[in-house]
Protein backbone atom coordinates (compact mmCIF):
# COMPACT_ATOMS: atom_id res chain seq x y z
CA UNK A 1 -236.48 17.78 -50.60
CA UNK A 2 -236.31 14.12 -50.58
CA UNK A 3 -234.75 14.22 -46.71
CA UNK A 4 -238.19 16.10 -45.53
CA UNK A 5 -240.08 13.50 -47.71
CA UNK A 6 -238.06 10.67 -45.84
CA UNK A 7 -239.00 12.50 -41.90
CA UNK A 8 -242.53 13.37 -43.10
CA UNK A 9 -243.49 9.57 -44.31
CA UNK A 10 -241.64 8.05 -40.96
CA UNK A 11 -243.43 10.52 -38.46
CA UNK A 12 -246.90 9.54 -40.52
CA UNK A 13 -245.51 5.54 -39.92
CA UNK A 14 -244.79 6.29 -36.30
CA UNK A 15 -248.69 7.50 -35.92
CA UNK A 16 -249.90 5.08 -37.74
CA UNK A 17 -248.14 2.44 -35.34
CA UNK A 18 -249.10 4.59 -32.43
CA UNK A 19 -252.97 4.16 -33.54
CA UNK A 20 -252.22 0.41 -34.21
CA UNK A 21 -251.00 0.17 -30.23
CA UNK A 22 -254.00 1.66 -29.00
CA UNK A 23 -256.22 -0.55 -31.15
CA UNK A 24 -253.81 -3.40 -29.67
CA UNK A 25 -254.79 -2.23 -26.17
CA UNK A 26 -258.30 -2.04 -27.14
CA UNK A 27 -258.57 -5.19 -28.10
CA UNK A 28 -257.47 -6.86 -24.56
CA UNK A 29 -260.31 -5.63 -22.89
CA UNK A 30 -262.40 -6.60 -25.42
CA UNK A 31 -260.93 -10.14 -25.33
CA UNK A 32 -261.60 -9.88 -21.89
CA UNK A 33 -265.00 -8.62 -22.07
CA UNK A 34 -265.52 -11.79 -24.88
CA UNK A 35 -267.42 -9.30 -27.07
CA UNK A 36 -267.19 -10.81 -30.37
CA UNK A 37 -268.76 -8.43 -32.69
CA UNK A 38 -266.64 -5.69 -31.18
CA UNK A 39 -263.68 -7.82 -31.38
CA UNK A 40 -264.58 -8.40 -35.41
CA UNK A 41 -264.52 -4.60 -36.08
CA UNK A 42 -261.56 -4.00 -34.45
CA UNK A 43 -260.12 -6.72 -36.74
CA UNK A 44 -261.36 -4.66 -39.24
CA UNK A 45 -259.92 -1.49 -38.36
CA UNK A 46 -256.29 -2.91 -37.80
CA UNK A 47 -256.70 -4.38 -40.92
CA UNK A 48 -257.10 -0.86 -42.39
CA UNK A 49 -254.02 0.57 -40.06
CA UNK A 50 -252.26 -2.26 -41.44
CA UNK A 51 -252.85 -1.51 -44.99
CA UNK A 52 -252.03 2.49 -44.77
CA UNK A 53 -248.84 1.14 -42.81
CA UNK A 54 -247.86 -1.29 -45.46
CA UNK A 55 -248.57 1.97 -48.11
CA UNK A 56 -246.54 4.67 -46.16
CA UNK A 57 -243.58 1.77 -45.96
CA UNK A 58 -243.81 1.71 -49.79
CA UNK A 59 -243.21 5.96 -49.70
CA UNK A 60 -240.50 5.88 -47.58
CA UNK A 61 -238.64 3.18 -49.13
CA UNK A 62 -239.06 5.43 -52.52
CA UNK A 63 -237.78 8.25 -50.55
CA UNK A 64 -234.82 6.47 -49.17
CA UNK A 65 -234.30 5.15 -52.84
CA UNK A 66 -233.93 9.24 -53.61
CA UNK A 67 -231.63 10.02 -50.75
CA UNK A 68 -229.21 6.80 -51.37
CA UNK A 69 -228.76 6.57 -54.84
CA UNK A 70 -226.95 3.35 -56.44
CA UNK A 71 -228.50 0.99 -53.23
CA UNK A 72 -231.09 -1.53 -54.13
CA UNK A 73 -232.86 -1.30 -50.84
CA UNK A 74 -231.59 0.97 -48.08
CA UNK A 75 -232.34 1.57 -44.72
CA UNK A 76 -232.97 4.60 -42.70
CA UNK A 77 -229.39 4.06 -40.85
CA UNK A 78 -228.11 4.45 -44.48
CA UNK A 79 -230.10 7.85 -45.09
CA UNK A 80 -228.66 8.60 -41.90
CA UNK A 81 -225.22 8.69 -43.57
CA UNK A 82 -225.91 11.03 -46.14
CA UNK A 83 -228.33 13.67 -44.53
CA UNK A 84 -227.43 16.55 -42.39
CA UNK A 85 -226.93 16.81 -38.79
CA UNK A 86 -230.08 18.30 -37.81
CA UNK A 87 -232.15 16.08 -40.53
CA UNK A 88 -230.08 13.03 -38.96
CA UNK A 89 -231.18 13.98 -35.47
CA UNK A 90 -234.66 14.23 -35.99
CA UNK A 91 -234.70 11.01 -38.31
CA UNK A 92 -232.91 9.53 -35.48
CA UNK A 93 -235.47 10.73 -32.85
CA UNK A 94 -238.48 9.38 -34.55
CA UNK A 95 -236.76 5.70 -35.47
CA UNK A 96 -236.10 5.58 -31.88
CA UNK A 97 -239.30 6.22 -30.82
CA UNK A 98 -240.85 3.78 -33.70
CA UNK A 99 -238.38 0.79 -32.12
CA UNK A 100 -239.62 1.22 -28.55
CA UNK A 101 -242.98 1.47 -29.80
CA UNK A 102 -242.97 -1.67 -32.08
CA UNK A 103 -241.50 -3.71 -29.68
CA UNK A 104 -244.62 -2.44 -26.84
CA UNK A 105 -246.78 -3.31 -29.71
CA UNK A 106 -245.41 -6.60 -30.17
CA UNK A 107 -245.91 -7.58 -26.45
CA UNK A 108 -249.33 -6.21 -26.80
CA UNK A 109 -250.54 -8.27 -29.03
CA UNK A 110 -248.33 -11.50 -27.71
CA UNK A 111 -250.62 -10.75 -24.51
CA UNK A 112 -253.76 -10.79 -26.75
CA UNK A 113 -252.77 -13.99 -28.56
CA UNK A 114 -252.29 -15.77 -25.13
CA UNK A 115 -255.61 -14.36 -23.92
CA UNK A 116 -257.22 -15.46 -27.09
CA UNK A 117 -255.52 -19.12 -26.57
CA UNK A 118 -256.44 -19.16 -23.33
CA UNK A 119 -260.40 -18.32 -24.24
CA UNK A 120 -260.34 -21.08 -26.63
CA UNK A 121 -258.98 -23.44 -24.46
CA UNK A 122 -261.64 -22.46 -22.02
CA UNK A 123 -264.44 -23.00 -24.98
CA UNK A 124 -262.91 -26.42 -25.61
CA UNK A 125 -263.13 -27.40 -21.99
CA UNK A 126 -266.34 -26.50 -21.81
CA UNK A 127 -267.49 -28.33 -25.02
CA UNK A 128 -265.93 -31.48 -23.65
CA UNK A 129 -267.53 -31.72 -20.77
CA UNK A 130 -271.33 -30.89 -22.46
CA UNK A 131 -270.63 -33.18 -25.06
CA UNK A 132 -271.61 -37.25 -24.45
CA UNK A 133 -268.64 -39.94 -24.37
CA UNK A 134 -267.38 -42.00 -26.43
CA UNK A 135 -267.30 -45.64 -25.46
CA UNK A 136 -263.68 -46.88 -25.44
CA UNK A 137 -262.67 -48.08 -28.56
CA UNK A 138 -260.27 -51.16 -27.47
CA UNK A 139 -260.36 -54.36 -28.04
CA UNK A 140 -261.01 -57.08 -25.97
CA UNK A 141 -264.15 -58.91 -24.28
CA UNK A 142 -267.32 -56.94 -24.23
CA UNK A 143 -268.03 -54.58 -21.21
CA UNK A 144 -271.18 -56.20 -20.64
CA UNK A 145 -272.18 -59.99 -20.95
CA UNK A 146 -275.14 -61.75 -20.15
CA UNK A 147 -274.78 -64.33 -18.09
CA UNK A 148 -277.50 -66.16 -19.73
CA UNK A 149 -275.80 -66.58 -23.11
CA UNK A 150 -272.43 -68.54 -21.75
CA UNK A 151 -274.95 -71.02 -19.94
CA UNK A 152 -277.49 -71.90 -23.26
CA UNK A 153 -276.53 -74.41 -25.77
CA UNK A 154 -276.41 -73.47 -28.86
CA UNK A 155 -278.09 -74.97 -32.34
CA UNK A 156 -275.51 -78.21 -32.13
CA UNK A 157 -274.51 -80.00 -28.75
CA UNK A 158 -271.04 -81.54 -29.30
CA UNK A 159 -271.48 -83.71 -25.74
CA UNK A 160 -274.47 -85.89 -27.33
């Protein structure tokens, strides 16, 4: 019972992270597009994917606490020791599937945080070159001297 508890909440997890890529590839052409409003509900939504992923983790780490008892936290390659060879095939299918897909997620969204870097840099370009600039702030002589003021005499004349 606990083994098809175990396969049910990974194959849940694995379309979970399957939605979560999609939303991941979503959100590059939004990037690209610079929508922002669309960009802040898809925020929203892999917030929600995130918390239902963080909630079916919690299930199968109580179902792996079933299968393995006496381990404090245990893994699915140490469910894998205990379950049958058909239940260990399956298991092993879907954690495959969930590696390859994590790691495509993960260069997903490193390609979204370099597009969103790159954006920002853009903005900040931009802003610099509408916004006015700031005199220098070194010392030394003034830029700009009258040459008026080095020829008058001032209040006292020390060559009387």
């Amino acid at each position: 019972m606990s083994a098809e508890a175990l396969i049910t909440s990974m194959e849940k997890l694995l379309k979970l992270h399957k939605s979560l890529y999609e939303l991941a590839v979503k959100k590059t052409d939004i990037i690209k597009n610079g929508d922002m409003d669309a960009l802040n509900q898809m925020l929203k939504d892999e917030q929600a994917h995130i918390a239902a992923i963080d909630r079916m983790e919690t299930e199968r780490q109580k179902a792996a606490q079933i299968i393995t008892t006496g381990m404090d936290s245990p893994t699915v390659s140490d469910c894998m020791t205990v379950l049958s060879q058909a239940e260990r095939l399956k298991l092993e299918a879907i954690t495959n599937e969930m590696t390859g897909l994590v790691f495509e997620l993960k260069e997903q969204n490193y390609l979204n945080q370099q597009l969103v870097h790159h954006s920002l840099q853009f903005v900040n370009v931009s802003m610099n070159l509408l916004r006015p600039q700031q005199e220098s702030m070194n010392y030394g002589p003034p830029a700009k001297k009258k040459p008026s003021e080095k020829n008058t005499p001032g209040i006292f004349n020390s060559k009387v």
